[in-house]
Protein backbone atom coordinates (compact mmCIF):
# COMPACT_ATOMS: atom_id res chain seq x y z
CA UNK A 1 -8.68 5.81 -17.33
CA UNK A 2 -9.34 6.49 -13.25
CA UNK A 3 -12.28 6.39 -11.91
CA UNK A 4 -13.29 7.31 -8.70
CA UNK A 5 -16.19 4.71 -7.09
CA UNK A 6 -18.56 6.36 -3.85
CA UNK A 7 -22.06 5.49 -2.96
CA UNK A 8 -24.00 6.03 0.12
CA UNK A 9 -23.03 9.88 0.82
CA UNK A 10 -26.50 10.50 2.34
CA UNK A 11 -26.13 14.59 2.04
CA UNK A 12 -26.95 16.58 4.36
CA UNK A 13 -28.26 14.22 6.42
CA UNK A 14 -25.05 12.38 7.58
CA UNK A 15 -22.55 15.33 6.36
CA UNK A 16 -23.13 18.92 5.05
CA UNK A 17 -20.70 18.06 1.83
CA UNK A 18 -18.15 15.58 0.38
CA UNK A 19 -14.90 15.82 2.17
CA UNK A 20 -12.13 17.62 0.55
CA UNK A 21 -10.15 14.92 -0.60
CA UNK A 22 -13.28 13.35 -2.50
CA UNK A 23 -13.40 16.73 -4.73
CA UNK A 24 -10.05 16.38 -5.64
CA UNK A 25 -10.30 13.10 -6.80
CA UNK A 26 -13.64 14.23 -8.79
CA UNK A 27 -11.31 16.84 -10.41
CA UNK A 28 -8.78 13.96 -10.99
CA UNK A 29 -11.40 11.21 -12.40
CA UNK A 30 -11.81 10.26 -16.09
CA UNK A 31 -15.12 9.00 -14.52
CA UNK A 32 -17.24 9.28 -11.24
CA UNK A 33 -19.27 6.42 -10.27
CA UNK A 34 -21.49 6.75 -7.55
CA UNK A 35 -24.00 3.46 -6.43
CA UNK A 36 -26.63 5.46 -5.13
CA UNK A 37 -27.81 6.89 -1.43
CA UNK A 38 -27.20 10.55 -2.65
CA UNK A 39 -30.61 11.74 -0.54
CA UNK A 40 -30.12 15.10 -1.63
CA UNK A 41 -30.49 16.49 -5.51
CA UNK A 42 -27.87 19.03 -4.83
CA UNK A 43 -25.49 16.50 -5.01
CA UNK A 44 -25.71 15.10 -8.32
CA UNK A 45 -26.01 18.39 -9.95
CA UNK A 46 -22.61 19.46 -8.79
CA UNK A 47 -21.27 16.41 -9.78
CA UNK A 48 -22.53 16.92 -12.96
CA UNK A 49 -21.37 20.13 -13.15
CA UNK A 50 -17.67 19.03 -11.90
CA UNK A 51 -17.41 15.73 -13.50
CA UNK A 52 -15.87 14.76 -16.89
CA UNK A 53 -18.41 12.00 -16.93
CA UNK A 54 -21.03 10.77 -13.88
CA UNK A 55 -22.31 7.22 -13.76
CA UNK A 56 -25.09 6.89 -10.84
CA UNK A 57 -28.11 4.81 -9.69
CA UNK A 58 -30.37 5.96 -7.05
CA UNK A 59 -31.00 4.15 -4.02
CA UNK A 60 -33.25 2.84 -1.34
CA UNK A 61 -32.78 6.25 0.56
CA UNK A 62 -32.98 8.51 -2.84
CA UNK A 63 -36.55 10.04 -3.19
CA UNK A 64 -38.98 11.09 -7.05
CA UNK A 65 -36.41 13.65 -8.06
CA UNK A 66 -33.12 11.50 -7.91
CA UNK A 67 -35.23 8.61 -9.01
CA UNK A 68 -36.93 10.94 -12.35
CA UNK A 69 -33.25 11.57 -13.28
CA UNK A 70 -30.86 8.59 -12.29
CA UNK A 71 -31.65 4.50 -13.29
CA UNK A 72 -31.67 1.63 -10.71
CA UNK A 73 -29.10 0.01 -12.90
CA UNK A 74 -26.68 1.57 -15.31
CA UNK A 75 -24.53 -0.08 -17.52
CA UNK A 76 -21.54 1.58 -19.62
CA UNK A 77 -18.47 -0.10 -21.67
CA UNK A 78 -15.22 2.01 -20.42
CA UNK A 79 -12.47 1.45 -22.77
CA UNK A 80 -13.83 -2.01 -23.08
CA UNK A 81 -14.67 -2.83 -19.15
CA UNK A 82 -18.04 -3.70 -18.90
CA UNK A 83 -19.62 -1.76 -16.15
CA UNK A 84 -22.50 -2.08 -14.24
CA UNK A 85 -23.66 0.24 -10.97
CA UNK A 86 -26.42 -1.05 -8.46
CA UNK A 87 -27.00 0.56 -5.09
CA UNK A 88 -28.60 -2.88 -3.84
CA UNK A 89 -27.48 -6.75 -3.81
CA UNK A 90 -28.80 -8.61 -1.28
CA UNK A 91 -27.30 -10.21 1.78
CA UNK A 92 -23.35 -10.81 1.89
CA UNK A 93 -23.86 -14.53 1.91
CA UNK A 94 -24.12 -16.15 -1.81
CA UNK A 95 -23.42 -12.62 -3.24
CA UNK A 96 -20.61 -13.38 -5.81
CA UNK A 97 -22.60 -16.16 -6.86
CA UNK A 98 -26.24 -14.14 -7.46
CA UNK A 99 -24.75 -11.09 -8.73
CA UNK A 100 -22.87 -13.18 -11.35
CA UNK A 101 -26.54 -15.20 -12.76
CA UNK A 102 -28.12 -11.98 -12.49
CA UNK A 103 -25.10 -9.69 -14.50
CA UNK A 104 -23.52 -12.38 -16.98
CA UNK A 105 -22.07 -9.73 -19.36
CA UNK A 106 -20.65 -7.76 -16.98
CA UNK A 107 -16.88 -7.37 -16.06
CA UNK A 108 -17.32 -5.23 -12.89
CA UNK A 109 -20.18 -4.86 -10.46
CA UNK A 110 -20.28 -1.49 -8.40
CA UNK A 111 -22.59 -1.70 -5.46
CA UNK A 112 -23.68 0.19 -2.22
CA UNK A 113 -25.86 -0.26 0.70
CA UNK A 114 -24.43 -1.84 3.50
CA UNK A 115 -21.27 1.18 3.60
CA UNK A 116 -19.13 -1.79 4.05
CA UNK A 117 -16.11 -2.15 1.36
CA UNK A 118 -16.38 -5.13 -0.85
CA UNK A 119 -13.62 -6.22 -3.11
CA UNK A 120 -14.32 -10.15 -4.49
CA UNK A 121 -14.00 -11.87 -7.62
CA UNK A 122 -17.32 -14.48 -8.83
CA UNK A 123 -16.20 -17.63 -10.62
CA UNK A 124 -16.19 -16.70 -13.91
CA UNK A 125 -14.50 -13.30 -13.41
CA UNK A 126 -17.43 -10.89 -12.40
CA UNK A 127 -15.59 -7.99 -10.42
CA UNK A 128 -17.62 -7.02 -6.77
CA UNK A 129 -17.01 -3.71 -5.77
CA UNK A 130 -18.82 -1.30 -2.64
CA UNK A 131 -16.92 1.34 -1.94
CA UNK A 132 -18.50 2.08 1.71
CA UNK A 133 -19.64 5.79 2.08
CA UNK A 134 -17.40 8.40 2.49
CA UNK A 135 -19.58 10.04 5.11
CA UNK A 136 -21.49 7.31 7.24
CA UNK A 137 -18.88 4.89 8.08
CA UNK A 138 -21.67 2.99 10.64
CA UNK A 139 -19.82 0.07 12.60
CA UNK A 140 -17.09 0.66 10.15
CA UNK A 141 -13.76 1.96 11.27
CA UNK A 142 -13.07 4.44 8.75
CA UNK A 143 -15.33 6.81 6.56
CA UNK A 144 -14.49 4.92 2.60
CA UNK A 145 -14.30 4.92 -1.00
CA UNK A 146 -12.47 3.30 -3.94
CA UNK A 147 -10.75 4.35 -7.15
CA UNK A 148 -9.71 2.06 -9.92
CA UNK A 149 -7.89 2.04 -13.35
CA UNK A 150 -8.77 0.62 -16.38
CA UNK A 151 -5.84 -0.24 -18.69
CA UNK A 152 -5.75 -1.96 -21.94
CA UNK A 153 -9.13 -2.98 -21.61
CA UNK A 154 -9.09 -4.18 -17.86
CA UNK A 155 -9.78 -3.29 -14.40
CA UNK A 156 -6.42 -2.44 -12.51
CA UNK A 157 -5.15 -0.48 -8.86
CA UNK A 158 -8.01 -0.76 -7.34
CA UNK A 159 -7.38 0.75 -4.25
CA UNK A 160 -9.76 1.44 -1.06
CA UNK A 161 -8.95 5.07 0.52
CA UNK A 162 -9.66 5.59 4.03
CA UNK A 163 -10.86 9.12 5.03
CA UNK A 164 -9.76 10.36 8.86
CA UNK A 165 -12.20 12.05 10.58
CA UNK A 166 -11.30 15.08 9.42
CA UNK A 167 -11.82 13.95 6.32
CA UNK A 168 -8.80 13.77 5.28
C-alpha cells in the first residue's frame, strides 16, 4: 500500500495549486494523507474527487468549512498500521515523548505545522512523521513531502521528496 503524506499546502495563498509531481503521486497513492493547513475548500474537494482514499485534519490556518467537514484528529487501521493524522504537536523539544502518552495505540503519527520534515521513532515504537509543505518551504531549503509503504502490516520506504522550485 503507498501512501502519499502532505500537510501545510496553504492554497492559494502560498501557491495557486499543488505542483505537478504531487498530482502524480495522488494518481499513484493507495492513500492520501494530508495533516491539515489546506486554507482553501477547493482543495480537498479535488482530492476527493482524485483520490482512491483521503485521510485529513484541518488546521490552525483552516477556517468553518474545512473544519464542518474534516476532524482535528483522524485515526484509520491501513492493512494493520495504526494511523493517526494531527496538524498540531507542540514544540520540537519532548515531542516523541508527549505524542507517545497522548497516542498509545498508535503505530504512526502524521503531523504538520512547523513545514519542517520530521522522521523519529518514540520509545516504544510510535512512528513521527511531518512531511513539511510542498508549497511554503519557510527557512527550509526545499519545498517537501513524504510517501511511505506499508507491507505486511508495517510501515516501510519512507522516503522525503524534495520539490525544486519549479516544482519539480
Amino acid at each position: 500500500m503507498l501512501l502519499l503524506i502532505m500537510s501545510d499546502t496553504h492554497l492559494p495563498m502560498r501557491a495557486k495549486d499543488l505542483p505537478a509531481p504531487l498530482w502524480m503521486m495522488v494518481d499513484e497513492a493507495d492513500v492520501v494523507v494530508h495533516a491539515g493547513d489546506w486554507v482553501d475548500v477547493d482543495l480537498l474537494d479535488r482530492l476527493e474527487a482524485r483520490s482512491r482514499r483521503l485521510v485529513g485534519v484541518y488546521g490552525n490556518n483552516d477556517g468553518p468549512a474545512l473544519r464542518a467537514r474534516l476532524p482535528e484528529v483522524a485515526r484509520e487501521t491501513l492493512d494493520g498500521v495504526r494511523l493517526a493524522v494531527v496538524h498540531e504537536t507542540g514544540q520540537a523539544t519532548g515531542r516523541e515523548a508527549r505524542c507517545a502518552a497522548t497516542f498509545p495505540d498508535t503505530d504512526v503519527l502524521v503531523f504538520g505545522h512547523s513545514h519542517i520534515p520530521w522522521d523519529t521513532t518514540a520509545p516504544g515504537g510510535l512512528r513521527l512523521l511531518n512531511p513539511g509543505s510542498p508549497t511554503d518551504r519557510r527557512r527550509q531549503p526545499h519545498h517537501t513531502f513524504m510517501t511511505a509503504e506499508i507491507t505486511d502490516g508495517a510501515l516501510t520506504a519512507v522516503a522525503l521528496h524534495r520539490l525544486d522550485p519549479t516544482g519539480s
